[in-house]
N, C-alpha and C. Protein backbone atom coordinates (compact mmCIF):
# COMPACT_ATOMS: atom_id res chain seq x y z
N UNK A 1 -7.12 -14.15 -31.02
CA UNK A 1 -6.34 -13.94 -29.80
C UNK A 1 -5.53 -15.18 -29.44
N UNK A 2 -6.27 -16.30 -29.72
CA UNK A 2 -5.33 -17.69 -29.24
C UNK A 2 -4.45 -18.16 -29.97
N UNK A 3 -4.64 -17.63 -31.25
CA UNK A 3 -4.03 -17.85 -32.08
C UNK A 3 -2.42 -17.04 -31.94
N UNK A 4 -2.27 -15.74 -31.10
CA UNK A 4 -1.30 -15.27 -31.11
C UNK A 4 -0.30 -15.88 -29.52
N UNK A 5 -1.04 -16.82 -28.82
CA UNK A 5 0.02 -17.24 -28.04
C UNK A 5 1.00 -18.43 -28.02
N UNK A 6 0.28 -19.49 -29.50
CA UNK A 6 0.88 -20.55 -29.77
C UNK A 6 1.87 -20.13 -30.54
N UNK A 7 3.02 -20.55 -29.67
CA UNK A 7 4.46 -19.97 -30.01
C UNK A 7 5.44 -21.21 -30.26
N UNK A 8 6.85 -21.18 -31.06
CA UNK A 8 7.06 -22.72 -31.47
C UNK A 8 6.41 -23.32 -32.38
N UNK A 9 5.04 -23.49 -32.50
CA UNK A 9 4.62 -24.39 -33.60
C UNK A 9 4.88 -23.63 -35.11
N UNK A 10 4.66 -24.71 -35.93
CA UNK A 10 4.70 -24.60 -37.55
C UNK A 10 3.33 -23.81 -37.58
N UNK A 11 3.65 -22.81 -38.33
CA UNK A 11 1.81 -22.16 -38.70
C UNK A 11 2.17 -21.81 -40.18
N UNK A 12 0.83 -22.56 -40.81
CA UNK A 12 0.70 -22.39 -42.06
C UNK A 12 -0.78 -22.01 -42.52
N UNK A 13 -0.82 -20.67 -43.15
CA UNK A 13 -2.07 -20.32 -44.27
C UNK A 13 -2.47 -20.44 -45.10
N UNK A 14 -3.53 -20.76 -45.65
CA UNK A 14 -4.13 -20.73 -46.64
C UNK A 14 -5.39 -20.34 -47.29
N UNK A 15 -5.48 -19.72 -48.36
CA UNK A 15 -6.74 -19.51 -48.30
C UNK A 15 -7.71 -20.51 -49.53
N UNK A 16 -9.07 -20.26 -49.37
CA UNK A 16 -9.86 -21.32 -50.04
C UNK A 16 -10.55 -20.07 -50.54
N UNK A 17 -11.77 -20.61 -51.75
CA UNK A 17 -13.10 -19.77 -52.11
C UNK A 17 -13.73 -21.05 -52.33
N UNK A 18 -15.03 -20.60 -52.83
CA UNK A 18 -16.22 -21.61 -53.51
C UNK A 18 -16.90 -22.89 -52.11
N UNK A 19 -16.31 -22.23 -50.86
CA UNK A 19 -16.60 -23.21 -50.13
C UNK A 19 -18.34 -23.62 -50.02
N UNK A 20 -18.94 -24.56 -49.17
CA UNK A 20 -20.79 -24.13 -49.03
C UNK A 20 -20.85 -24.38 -48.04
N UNK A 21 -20.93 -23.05 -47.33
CA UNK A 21 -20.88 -22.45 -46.08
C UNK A 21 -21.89 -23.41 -45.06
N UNK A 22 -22.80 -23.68 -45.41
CA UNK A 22 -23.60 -24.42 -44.53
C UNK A 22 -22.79 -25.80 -44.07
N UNK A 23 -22.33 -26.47 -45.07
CA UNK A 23 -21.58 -27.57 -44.60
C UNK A 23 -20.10 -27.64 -44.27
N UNK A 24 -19.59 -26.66 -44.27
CA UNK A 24 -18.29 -26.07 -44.44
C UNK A 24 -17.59 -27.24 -42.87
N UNK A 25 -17.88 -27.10 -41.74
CA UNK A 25 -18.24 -27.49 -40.55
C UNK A 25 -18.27 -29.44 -40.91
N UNK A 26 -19.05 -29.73 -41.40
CA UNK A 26 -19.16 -31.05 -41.71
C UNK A 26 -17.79 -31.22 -42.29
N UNK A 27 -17.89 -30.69 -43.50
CA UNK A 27 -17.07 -31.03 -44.46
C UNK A 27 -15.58 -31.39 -43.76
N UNK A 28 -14.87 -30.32 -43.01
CA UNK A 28 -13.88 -30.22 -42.57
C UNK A 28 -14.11 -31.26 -41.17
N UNK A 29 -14.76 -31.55 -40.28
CA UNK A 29 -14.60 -33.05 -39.33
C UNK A 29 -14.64 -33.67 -40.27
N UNK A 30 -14.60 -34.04 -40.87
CA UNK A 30 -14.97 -35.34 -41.86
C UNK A 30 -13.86 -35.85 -42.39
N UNK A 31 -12.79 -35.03 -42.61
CA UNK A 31 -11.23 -35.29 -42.85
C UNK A 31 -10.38 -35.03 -42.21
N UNK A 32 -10.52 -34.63 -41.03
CA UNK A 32 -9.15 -34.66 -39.91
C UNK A 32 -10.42 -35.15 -38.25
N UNK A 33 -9.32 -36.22 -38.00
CA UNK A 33 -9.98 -36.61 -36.58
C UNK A 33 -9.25 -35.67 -35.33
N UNK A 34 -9.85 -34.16 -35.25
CA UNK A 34 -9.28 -33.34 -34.43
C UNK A 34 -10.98 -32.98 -33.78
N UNK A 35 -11.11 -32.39 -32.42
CA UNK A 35 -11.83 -32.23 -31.17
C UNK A 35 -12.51 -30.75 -31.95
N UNK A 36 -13.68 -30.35 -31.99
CA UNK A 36 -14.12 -28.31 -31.98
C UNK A 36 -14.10 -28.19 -30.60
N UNK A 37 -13.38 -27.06 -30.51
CA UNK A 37 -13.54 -26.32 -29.37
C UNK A 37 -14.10 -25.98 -29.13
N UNK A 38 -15.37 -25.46 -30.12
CA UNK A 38 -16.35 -24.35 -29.78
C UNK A 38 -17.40 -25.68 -29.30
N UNK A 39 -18.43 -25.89 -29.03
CA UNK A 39 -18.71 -26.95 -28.19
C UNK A 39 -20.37 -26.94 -29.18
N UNK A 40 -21.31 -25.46 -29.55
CA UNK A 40 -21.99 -25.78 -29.65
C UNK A 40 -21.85 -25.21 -31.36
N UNK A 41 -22.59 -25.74 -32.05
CA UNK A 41 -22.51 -25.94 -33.52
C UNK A 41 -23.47 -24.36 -33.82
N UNK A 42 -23.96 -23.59 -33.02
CA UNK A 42 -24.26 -22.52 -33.49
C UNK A 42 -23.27 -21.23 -33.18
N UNK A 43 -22.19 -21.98 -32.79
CA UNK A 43 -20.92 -20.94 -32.12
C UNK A 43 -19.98 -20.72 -34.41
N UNK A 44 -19.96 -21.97 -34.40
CA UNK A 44 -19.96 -21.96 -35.98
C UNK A 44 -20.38 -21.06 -36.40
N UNK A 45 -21.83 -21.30 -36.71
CA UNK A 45 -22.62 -20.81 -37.62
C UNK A 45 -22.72 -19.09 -37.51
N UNK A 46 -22.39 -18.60 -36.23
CA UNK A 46 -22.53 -17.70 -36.27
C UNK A 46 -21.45 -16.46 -35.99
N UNK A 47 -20.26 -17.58 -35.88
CA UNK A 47 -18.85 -16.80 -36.22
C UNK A 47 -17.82 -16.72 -37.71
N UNK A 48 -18.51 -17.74 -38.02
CA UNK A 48 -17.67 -17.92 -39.14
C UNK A 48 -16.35 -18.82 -38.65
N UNK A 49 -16.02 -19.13 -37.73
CA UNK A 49 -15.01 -19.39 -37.71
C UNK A 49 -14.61 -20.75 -36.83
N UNK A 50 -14.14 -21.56 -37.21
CA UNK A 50 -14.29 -23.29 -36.28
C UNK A 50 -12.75 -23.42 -36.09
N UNK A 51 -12.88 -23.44 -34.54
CA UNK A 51 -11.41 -23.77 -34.21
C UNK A 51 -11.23 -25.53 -33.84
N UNK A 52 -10.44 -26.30 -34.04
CA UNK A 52 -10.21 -27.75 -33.79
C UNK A 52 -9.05 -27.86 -33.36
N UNK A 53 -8.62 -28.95 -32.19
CA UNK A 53 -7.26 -29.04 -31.73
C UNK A 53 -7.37 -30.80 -31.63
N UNK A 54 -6.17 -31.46 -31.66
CA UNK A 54 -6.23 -32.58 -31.44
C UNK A 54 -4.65 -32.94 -31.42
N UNK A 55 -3.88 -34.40 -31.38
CA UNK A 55 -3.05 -34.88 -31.61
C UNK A 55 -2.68 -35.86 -32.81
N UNK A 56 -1.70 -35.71 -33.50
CA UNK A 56 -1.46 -36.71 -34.52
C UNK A 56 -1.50 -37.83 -34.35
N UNK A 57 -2.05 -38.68 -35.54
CA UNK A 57 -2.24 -40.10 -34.93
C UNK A 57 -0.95 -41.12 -34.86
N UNK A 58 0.51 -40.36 -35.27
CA UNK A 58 1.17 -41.55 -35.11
C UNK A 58 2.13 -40.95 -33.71
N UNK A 59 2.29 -39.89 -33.04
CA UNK A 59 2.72 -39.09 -31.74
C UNK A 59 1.67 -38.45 -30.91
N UNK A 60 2.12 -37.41 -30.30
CA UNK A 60 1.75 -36.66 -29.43
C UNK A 60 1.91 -35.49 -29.68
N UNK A 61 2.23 -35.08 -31.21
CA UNK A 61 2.47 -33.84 -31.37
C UNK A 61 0.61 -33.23 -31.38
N UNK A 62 0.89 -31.81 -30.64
CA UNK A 62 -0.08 -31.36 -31.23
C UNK A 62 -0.84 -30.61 -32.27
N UNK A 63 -1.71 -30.11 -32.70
CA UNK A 63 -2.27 -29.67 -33.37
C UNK A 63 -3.82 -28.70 -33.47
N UNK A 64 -3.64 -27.27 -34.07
CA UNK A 64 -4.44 -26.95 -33.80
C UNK A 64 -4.82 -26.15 -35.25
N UNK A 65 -5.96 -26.15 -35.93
CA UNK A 65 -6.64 -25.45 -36.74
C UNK A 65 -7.93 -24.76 -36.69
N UNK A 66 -7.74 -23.51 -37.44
CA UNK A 66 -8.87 -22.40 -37.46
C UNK A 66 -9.05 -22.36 -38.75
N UNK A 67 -10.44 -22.16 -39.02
CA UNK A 67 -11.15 -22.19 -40.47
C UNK A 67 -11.56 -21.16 -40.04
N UNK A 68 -11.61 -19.90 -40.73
CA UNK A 68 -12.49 -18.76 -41.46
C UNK A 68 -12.83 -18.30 -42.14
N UNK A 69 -14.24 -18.76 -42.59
CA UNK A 69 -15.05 -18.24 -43.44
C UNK A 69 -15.89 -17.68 -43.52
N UNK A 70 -15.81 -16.92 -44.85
CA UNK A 70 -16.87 -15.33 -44.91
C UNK A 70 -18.56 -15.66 -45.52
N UNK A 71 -19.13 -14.93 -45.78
CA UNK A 71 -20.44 -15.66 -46.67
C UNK A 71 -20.44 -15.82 -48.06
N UNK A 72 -19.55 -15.93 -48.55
CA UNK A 72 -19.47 -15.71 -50.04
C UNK A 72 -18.75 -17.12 -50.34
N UNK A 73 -18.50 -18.30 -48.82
CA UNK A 73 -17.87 -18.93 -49.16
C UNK A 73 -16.00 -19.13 -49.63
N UNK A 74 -15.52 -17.77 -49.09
CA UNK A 74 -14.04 -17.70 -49.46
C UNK A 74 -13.77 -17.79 -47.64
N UNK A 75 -11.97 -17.85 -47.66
CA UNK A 75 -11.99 -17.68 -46.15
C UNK A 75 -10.45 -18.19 -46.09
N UNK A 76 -9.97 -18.73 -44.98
CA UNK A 76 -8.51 -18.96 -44.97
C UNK A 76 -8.94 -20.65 -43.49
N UNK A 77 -7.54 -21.40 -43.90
CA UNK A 77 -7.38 -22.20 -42.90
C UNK A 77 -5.74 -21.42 -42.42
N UNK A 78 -5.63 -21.98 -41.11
CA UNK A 78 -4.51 -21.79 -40.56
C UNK A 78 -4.29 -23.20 -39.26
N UNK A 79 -3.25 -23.47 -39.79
CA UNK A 79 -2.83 -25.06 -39.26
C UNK A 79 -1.46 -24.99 -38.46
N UNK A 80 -1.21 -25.09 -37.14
CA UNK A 80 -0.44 -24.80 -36.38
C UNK A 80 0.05 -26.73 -35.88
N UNK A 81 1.15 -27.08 -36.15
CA UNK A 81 1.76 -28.05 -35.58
C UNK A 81 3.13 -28.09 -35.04
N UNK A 82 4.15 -28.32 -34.33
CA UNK A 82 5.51 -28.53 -34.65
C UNK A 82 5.95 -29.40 -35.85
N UNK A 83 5.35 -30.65 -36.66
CA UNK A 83 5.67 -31.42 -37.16
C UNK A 83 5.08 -30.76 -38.87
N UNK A 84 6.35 -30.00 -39.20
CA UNK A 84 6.30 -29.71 -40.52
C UNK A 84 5.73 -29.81 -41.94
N UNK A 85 5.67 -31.27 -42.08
CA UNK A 85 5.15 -32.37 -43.14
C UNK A 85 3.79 -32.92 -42.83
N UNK A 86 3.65 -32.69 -41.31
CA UNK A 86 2.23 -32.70 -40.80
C UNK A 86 1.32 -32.09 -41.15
N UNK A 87 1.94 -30.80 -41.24
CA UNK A 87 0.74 -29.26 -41.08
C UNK A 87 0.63 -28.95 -42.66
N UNK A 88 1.46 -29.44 -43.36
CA UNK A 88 1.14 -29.47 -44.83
C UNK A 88 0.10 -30.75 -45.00
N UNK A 89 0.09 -31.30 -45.12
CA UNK A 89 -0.01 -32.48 -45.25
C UNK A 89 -1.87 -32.04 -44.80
N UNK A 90 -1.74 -31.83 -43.77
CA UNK A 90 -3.41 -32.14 -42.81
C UNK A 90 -4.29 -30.15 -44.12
N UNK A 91 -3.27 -29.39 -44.29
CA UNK A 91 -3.43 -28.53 -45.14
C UNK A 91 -4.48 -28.15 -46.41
N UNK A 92 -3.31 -29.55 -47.05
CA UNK A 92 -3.53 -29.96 -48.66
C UNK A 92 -4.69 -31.08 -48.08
N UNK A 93 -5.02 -31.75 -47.13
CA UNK A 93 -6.38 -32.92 -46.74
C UNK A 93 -7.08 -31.46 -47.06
N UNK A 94 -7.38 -30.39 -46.20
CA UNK A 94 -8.49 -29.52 -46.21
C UNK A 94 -8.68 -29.01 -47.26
N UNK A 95 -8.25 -28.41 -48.00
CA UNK A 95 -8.28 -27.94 -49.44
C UNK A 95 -9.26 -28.61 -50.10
N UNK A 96 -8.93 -29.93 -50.28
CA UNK A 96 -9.49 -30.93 -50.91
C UNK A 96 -10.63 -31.25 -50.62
N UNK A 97 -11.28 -31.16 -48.91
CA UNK A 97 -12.11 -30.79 -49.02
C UNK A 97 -13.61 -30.42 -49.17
N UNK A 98 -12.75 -29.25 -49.24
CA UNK A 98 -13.53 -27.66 -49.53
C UNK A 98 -13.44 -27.56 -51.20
N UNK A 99 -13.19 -28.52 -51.93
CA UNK A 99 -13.23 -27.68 -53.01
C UNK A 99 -15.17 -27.99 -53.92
N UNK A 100 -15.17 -27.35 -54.71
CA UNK A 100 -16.77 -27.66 -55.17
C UNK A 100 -16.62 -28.62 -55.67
């Protein structure tokens, strides 16, 4: 749903497999210094799905990403910025990863 009112920004998809779902959550704070929204770590675990918002570190642009993943370990990111080269960029960081 929140995802359909951020209007203007760059939104870019992607999808992943082979992720390990338990750390999936770690994995991804661990390479972008962005805030979870969801507040408690079983909101994760039991949606599948981790939303993060924050600002770039060299502006004020913002930024917001959703990870969803299924149990099999496949799933999609979606990375919403105005700053183009950003939202790739913070993208291809996640990929990397998530990979095994």
């Amino acid at each position: 749903k929140s995802m359909k009112r951020l209007q203007g920004f760059q939104r870019v998809t992607s999808k992943f497999t082979g992720a390990a779902v338990d750390d999936l959550d770690r994995a991804v704070l661990k390479q972008v210094a962005l805030q979870p929204l969801d507040i408690k770590t079983e909101t994760w675990k039991e949606s599948r799905r981790l939303r993060l918002m924050g600002n770039l570190p060299a502006g004020a642009d913002k930024v917001y990403i959703v990870v969803q993943c299924k149990d099999d370990g496949s799933g999609t990111f979606t990375v919403c910025c105005d700053n183009a080269m950003a939202t790739n960029s913070i993208l291809d960081t996640l990929k990397k990863a998530l990979k095994p």
